[in-house]
N, C-alpha and C. Protein backbone atom coordinates (compact mmCIF):
# COMPACT_ATOMS: atom_id res chain seq x y z
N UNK A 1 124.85 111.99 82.85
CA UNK A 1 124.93 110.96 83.86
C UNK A 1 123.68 110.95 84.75
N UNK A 2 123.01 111.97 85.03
CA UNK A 2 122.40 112.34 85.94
C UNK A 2 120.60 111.60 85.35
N UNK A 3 120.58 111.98 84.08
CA UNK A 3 119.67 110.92 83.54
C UNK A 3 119.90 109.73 83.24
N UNK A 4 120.76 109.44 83.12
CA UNK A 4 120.97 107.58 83.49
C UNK A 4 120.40 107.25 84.44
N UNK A 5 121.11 107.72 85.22
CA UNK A 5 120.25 107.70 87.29
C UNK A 5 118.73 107.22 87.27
N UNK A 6 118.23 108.42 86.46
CA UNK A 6 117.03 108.55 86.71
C UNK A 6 116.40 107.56 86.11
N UNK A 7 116.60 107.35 84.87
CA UNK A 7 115.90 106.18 83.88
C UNK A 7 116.34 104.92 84.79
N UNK A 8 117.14 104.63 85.24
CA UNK A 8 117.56 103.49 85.68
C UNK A 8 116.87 103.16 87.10
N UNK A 9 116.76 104.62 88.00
CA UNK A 9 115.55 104.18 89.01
C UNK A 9 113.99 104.18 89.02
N UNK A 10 113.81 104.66 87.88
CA UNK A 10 112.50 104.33 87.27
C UNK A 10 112.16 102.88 86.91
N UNK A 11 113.48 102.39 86.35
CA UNK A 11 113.14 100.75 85.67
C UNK A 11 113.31 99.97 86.97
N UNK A 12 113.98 100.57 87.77
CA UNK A 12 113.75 99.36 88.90
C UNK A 12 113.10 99.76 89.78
N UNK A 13 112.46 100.85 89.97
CA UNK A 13 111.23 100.80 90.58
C UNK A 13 109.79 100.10 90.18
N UNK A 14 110.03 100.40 88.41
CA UNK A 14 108.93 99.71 87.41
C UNK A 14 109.02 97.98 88.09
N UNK A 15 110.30 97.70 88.28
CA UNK A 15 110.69 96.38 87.75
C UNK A 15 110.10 95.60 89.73
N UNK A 16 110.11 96.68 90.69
CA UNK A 16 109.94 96.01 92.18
C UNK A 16 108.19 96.21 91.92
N UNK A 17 107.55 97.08 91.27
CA UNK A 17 106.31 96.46 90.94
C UNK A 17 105.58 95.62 90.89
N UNK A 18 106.49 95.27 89.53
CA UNK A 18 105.85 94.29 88.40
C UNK A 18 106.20 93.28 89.31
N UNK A 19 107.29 92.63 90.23
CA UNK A 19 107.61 91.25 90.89
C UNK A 19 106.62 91.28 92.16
N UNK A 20 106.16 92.65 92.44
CA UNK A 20 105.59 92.45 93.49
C UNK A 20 104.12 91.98 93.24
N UNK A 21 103.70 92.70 92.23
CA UNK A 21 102.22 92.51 91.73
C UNK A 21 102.30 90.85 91.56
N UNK A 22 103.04 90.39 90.40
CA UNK A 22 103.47 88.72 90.72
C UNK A 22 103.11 88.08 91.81
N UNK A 23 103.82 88.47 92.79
CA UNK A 23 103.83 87.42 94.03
C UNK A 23 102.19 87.98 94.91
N UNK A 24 101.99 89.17 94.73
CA UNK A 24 100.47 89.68 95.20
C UNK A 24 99.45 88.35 94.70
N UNK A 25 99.66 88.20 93.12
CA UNK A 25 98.52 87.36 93.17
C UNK A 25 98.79 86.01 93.02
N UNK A 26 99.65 85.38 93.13
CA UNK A 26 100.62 84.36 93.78
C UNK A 26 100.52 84.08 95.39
N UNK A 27 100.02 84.99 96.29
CA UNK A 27 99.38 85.34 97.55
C UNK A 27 100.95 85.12 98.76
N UNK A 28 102.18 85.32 97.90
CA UNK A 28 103.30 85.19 98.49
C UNK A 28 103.41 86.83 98.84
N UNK A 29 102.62 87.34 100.02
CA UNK A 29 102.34 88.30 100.46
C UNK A 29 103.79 89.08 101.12
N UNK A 30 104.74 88.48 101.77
CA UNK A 30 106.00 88.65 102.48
C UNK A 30 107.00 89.02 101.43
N UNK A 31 107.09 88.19 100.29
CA UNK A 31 107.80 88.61 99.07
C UNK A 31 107.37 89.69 98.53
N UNK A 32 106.20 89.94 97.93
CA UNK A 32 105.55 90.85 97.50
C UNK A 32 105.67 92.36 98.36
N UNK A 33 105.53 92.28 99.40
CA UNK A 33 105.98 93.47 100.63
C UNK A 33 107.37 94.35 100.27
N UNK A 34 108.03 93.15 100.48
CA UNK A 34 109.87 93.38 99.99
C UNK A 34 110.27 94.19 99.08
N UNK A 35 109.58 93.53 97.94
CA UNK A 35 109.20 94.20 96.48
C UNK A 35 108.75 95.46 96.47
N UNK A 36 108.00 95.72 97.20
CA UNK A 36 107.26 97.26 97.53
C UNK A 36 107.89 98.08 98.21
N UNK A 37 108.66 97.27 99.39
CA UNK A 37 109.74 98.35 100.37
C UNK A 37 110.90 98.79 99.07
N UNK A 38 111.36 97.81 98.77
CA UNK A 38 112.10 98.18 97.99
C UNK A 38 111.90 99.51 96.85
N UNK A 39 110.97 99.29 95.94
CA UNK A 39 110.51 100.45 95.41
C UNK A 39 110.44 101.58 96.01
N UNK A 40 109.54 101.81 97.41
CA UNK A 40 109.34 103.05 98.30
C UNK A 40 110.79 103.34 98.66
N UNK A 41 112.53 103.12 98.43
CA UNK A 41 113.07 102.97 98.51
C UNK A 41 113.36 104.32 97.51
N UNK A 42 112.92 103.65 96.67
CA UNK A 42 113.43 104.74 95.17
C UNK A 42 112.57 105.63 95.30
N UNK A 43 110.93 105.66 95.40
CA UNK A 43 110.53 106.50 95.25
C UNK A 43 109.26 106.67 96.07
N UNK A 44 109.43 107.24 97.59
CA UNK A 44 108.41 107.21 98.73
C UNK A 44 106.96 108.28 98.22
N UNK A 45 107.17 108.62 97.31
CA UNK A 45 105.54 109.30 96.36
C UNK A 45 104.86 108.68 95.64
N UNK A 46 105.53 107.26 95.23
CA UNK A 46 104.67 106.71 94.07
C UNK A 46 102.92 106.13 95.22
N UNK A 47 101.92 106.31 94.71
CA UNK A 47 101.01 105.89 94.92
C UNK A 47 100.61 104.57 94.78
N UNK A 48 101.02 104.00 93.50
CA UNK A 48 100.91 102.29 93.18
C UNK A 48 101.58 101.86 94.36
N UNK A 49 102.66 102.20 94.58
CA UNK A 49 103.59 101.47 95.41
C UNK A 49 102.80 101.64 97.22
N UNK A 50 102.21 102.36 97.58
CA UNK A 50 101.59 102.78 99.04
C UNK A 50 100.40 101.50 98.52
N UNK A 51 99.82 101.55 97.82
CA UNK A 51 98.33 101.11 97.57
C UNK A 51 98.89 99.13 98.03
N UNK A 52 99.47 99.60 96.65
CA UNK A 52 100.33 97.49 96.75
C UNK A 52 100.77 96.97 97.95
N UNK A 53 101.53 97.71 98.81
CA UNK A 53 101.77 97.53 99.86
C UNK A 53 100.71 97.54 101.09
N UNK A 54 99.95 97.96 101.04
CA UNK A 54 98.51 97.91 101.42
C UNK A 54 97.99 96.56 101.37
N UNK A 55 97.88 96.16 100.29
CA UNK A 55 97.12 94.94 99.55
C UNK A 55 98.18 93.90 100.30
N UNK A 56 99.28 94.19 100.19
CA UNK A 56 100.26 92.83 100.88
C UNK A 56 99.91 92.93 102.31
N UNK A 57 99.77 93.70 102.98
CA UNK A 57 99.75 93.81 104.46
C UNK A 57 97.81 93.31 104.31
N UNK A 58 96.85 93.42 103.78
CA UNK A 58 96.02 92.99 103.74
C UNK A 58 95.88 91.73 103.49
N UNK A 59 96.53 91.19 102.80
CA UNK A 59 96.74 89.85 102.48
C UNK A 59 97.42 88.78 103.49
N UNK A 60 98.70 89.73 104.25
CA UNK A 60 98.91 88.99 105.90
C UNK A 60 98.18 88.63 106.90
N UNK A 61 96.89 89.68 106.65
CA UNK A 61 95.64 89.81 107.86
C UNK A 61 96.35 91.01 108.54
N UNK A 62 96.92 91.85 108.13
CA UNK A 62 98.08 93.18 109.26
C UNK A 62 97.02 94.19 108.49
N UNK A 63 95.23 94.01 108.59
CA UNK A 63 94.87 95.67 108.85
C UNK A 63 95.09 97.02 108.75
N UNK A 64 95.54 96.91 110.30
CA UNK A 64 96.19 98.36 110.55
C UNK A 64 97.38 99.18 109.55
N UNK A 65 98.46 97.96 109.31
CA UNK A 65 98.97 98.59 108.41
C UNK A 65 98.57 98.49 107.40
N UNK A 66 97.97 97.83 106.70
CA UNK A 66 97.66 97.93 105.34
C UNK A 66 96.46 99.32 105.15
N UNK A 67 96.19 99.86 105.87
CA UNK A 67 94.96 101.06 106.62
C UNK A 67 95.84 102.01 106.53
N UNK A 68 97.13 101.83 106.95
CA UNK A 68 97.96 102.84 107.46
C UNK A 68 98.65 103.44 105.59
N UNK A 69 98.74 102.29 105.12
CA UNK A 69 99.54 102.42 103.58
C UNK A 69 98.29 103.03 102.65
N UNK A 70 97.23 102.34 102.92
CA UNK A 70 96.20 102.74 101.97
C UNK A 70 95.90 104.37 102.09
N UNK A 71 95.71 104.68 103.88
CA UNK A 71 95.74 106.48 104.01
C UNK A 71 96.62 107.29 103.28
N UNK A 72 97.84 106.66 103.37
CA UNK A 72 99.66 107.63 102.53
C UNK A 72 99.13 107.62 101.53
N UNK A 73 98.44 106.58 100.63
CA UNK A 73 98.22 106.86 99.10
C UNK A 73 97.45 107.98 98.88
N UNK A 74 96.32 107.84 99.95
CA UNK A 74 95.06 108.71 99.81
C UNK A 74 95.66 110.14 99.58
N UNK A 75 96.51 110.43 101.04
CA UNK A 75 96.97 111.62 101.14
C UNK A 75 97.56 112.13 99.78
N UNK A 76 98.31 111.26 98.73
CA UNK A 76 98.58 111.96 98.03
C UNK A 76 97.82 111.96 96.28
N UNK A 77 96.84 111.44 96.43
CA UNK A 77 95.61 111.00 95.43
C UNK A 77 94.31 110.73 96.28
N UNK A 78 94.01 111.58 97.02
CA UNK A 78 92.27 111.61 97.36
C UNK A 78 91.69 110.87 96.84
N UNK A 79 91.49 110.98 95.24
CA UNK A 79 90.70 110.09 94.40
C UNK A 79 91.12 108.78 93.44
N UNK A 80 92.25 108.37 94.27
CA UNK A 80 92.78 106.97 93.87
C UNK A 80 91.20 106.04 94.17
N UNK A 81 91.00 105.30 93.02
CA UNK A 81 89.92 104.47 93.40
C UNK A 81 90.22 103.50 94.12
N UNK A 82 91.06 102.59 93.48
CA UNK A 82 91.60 101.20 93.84
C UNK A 82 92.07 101.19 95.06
N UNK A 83 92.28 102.73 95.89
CA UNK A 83 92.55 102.29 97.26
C UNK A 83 91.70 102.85 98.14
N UNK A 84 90.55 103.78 97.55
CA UNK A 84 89.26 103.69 98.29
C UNK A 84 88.44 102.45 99.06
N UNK A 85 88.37 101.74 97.11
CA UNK A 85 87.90 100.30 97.39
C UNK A 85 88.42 99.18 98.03
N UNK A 86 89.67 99.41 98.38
CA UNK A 86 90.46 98.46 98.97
C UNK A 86 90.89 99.02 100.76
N UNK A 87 90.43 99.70 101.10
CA UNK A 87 90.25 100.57 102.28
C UNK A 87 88.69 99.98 102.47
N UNK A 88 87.72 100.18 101.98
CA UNK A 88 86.18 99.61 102.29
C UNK A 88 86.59 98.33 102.55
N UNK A 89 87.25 97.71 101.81
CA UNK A 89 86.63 95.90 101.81
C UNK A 89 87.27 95.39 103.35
N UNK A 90 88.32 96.54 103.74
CA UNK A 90 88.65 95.94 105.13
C UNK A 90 87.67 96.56 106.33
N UNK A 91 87.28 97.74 105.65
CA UNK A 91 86.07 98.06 106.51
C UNK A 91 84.94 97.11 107.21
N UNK A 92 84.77 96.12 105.49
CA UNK A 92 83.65 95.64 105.73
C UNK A 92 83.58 94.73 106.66
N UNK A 93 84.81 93.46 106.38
CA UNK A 93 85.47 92.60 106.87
C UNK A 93 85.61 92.98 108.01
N UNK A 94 85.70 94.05 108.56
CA UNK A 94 85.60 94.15 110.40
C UNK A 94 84.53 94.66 110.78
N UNK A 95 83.31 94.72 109.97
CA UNK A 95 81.81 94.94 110.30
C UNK A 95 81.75 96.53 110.68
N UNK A 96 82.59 97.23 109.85
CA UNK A 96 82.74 98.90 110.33
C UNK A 96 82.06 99.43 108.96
N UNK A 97 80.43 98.87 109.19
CA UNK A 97 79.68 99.09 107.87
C UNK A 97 79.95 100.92 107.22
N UNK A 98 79.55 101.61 107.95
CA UNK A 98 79.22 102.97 108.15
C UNK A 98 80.39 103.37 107.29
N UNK A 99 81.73 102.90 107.54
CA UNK A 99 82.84 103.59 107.15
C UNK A 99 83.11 102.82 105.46
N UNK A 100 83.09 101.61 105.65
CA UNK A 100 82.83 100.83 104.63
C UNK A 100 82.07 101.53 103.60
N UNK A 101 80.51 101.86 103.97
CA UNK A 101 79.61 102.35 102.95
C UNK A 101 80.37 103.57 102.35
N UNK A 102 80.91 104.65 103.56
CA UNK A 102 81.52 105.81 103.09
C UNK A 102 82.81 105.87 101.48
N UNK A 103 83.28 104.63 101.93
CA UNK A 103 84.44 104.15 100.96
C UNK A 103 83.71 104.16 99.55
N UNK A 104 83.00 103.07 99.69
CA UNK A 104 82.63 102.76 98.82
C UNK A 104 81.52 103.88 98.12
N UNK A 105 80.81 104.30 98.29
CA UNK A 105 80.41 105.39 97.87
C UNK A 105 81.09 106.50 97.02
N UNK A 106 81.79 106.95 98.11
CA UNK A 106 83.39 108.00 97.13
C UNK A 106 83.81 107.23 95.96
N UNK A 107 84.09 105.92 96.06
CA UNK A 107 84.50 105.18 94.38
C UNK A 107 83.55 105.50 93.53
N UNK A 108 82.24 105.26 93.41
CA UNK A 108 80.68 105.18 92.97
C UNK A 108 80.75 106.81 92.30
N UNK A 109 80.66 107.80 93.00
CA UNK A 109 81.14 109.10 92.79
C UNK A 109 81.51 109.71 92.03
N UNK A 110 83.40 109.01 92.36
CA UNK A 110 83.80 108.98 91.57
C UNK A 110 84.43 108.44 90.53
N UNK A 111 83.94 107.27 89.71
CA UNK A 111 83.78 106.31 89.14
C UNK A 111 82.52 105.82 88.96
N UNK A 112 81.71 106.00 88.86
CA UNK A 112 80.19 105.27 88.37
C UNK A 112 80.40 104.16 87.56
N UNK A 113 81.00 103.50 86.92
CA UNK A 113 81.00 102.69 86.41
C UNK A 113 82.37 101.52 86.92
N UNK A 114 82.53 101.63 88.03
CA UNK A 114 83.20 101.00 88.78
C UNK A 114 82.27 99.50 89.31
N UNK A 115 82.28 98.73 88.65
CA UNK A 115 81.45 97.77 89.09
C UNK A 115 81.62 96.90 90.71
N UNK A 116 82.79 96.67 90.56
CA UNK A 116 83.02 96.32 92.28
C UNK A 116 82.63 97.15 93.29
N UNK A 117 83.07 98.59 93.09
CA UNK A 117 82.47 99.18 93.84
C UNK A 117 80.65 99.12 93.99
N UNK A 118 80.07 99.12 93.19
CA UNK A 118 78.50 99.12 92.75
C UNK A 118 78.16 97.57 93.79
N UNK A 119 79.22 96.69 93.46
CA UNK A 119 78.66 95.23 94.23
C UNK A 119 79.33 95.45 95.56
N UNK A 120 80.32 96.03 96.00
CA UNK A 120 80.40 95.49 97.68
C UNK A 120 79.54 97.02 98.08
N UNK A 121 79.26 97.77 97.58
CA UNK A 121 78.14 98.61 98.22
C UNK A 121 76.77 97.97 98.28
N UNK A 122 76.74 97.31 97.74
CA UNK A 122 75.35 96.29 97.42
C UNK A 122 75.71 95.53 98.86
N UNK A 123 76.66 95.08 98.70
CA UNK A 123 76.67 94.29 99.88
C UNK A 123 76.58 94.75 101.30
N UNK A 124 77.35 95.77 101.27
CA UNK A 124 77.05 96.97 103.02
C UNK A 124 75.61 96.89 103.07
N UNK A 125 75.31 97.34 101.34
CA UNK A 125 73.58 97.68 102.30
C UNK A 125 72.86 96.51 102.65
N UNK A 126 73.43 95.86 102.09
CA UNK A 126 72.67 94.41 102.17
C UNK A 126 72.69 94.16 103.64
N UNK A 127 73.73 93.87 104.02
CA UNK A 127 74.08 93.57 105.20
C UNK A 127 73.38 94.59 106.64
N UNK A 128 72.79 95.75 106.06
CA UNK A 128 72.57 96.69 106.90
C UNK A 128 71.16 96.24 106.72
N UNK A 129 70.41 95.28 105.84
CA UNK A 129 69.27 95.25 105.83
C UNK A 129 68.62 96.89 105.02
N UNK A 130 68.91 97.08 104.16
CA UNK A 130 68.59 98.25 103.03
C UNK A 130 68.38 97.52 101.72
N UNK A 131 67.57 96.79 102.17
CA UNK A 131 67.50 95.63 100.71
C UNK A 131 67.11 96.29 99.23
N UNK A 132 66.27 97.31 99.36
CA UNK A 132 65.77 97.84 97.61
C UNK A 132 67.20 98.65 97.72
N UNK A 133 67.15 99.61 98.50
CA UNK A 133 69.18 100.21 98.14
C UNK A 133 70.23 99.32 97.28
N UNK A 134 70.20 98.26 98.64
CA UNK A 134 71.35 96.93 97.77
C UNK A 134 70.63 96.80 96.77
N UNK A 135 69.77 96.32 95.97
CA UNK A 135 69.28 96.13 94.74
C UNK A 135 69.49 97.02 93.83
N UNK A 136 69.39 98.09 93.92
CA UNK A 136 70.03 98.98 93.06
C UNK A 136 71.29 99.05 92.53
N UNK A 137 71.98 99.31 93.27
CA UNK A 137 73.68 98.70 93.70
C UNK A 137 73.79 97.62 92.78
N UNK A 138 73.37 96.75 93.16
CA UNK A 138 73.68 95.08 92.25
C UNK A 138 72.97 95.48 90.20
N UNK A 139 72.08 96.04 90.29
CA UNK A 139 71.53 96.32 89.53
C UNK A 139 72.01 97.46 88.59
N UNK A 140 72.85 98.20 88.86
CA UNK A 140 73.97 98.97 88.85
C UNK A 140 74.66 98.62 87.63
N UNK A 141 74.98 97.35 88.82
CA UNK A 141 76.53 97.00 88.72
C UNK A 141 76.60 95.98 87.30
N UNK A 142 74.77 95.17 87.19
CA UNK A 142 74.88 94.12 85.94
C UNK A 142 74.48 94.96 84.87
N UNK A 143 74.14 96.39 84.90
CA UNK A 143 73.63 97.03 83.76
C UNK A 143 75.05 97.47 83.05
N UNK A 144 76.37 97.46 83.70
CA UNK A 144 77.75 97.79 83.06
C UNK A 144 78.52 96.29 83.04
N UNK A 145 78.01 95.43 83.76
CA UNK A 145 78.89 93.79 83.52
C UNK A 145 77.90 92.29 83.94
N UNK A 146 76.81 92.27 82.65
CA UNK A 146 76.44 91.29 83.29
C UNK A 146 76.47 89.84 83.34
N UNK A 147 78.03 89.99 82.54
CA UNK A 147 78.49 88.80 83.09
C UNK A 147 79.31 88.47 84.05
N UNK A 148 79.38 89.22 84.91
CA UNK A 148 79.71 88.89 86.52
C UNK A 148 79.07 88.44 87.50
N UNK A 149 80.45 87.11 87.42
CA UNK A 149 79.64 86.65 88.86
C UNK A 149 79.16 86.33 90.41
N UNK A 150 80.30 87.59 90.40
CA UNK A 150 80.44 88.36 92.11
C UNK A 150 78.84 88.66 91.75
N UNK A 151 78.45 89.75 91.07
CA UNK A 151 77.38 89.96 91.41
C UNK A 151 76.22 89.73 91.49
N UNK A 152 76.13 88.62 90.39
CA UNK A 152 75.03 87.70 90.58
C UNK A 152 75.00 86.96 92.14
N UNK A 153 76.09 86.52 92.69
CA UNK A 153 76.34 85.50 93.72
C UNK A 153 75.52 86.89 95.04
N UNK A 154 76.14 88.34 94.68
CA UNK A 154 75.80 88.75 95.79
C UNK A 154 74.23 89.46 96.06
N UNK A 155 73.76 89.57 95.03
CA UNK A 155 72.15 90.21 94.54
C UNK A 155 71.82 88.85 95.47
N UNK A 156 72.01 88.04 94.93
CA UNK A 156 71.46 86.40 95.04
C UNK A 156 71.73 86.42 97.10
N UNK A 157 72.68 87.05 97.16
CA UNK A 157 72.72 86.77 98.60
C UNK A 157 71.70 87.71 99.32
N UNK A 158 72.07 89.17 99.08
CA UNK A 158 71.06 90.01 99.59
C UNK A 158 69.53 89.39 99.11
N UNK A 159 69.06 89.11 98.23
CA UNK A 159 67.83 88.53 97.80
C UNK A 159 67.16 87.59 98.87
N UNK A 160 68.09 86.79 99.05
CA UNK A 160 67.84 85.56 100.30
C UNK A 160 67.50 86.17 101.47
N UNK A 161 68.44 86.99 102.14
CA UNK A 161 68.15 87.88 102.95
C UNK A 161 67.04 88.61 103.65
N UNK A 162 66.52 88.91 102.25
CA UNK A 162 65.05 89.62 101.99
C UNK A 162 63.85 88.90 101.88
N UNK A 163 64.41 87.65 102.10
CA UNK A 163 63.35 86.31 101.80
C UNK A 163 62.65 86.22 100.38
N UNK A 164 63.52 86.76 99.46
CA UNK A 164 62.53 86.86 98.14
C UNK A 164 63.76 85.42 97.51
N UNK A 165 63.01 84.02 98.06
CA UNK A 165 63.76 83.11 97.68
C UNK A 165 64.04 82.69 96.20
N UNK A 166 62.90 82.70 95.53
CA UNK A 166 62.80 82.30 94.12
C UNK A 166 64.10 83.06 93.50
N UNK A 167 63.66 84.75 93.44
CA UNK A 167 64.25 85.11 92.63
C UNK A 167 66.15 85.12 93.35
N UNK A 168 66.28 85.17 94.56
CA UNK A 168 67.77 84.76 94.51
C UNK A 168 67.83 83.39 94.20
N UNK A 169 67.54 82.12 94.21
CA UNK A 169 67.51 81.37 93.53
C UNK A 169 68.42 81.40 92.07
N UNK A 170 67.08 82.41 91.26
CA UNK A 170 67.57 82.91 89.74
C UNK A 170 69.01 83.49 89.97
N UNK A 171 69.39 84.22 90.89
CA UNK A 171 70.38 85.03 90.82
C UNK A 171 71.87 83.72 90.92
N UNK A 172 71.37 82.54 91.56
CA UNK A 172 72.63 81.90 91.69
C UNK A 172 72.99 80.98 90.53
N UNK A 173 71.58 80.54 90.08
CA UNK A 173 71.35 79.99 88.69
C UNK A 173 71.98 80.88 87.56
N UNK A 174 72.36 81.90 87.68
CA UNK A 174 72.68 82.75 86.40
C UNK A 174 74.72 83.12 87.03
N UNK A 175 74.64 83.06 88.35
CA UNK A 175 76.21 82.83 88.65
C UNK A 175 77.07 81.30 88.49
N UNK A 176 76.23 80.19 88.28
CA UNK A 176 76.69 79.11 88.35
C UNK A 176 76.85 78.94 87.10
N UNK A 177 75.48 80.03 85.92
CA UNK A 177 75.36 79.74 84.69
C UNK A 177 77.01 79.87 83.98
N UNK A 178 77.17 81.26 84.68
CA UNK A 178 78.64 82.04 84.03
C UNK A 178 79.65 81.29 84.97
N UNK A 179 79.82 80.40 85.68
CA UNK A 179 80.95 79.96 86.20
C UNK A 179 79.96 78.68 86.65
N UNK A 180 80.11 77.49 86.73
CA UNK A 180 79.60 76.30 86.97
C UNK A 180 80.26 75.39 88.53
N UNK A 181 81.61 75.99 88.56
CA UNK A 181 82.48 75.83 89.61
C UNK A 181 82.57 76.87 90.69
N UNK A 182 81.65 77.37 90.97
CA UNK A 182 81.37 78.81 91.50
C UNK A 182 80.60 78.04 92.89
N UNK A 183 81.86 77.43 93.84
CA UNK A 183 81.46 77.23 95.25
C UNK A 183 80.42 77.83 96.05
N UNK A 184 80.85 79.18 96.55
CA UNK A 184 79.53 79.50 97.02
C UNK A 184 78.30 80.13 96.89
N UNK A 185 78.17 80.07 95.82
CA UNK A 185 76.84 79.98 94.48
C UNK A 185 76.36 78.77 94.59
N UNK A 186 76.79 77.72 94.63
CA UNK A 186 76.37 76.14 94.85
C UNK A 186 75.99 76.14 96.36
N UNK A 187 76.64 76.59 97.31
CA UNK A 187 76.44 76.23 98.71
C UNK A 187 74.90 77.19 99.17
N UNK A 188 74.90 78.45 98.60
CA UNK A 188 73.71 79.64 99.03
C UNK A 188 72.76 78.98 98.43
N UNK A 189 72.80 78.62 96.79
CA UNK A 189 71.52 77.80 96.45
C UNK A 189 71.00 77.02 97.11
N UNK A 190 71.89 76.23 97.68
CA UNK A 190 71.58 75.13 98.70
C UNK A 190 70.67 75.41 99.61
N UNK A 191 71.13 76.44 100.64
CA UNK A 191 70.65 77.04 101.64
C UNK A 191 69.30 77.70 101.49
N UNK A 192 69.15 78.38 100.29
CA UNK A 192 68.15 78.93 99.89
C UNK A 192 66.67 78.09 99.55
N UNK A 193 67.17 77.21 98.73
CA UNK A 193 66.29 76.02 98.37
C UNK A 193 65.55 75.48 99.48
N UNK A 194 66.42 75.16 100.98
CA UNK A 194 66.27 74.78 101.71
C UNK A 194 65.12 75.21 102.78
N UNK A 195 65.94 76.99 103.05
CA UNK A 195 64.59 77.56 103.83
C UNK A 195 63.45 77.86 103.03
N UNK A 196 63.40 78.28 101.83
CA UNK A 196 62.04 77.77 101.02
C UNK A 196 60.76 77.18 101.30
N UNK A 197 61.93 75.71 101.17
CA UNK A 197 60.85 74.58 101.57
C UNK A 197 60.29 74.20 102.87
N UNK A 198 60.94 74.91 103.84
CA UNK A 198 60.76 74.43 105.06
C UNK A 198 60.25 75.75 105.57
């Protein structure tokens, strides 16, 4: 009997996951939460379940808690990537570069071939004005995916930055190449083109 139990709160813990991950990228963030309480319900150790719940409270704009869920995971997987990197990106988003870079770094670490990580570290430094750093970073990141076009869009941004217009130029030309509907790849070209000429 006692393994029935168990198999059976496994599948519905599996099962408040899987509905939650659903509505995660469905951006029905409140549902998706539910889904996650529920699970932490069955089983307050699972790590997916701290991380996801994270991502939903990030997705409300609720920070703090989603900071607060992403730490519980940490505590019990240090080297969870996905909630390193998802701990930075709110870093970044509140201009708490320093801590941000720290995040992201530890993924890099541990994961080197973590390409997101490789591009929003590109982007801290970018943003910090560490432009050959960020270049590396971006450069990184297209030597393991270069058909991405986060990172073309963001080389292309730091590039601008650096006033080396032409070649971000190229960089948005080769993000628009791989996605043609790629908004703000169209809008930076714009911009770029612009101070150029003027």
């Amino acid at each position: 009997m006692k393994l029935f139990g168990f198999v059976k709160n496994k599948l519905d813990k599996e099962e408040c996951i899987m509905k939650g991950n659903k509505y995660l990228d469905e951006g029905k963030f409140d549902k998706a939460l539910k889904c996650f309480d529920n699970g932490l319900k069955i089983d307050s150790k699972d790590v997916r379940l701290w991380n996801n719940k994270g991502l939903a409270f990030k997705g409300l704009k609720e920070f703090d808690k989603a900071l607060k869920c992403f730490d519980k995971a940490l505590k019990m997987d240090p080297e969870y990537v996905d909630v390193l990197q998802s701990k930075g990106v709110i870093f970044y988003d509140r201009g708490e570069y320093e801590k941000a870079l720290s995040c992201f770094e530890k993924v890099v670490d541990l994961d080197p071939e973590y390409v997101k990580a490789c591009n929003t570290k590109g982007l801290v430094l970018g943003t910090t004005k560490k432009y050959q750093e960020a270049i590396k970073c971006f450069d990184k990141a297209l030597e393991l995916d270069s058909q991405n076009t986060d990172v073309w869009y963001g080389k292309g941004l730091v590039l601008g930055k650096a006033k080396k217009y032409q070649e971000a130029i190229k960089c948005f030309d080769k993000a628009l190449e791989l996605n043609p509907n790629f908004e703000p790849a169209k809008e930076a070209k714009k911009l770029v083109v612009y101070v150029d000429h003027h």
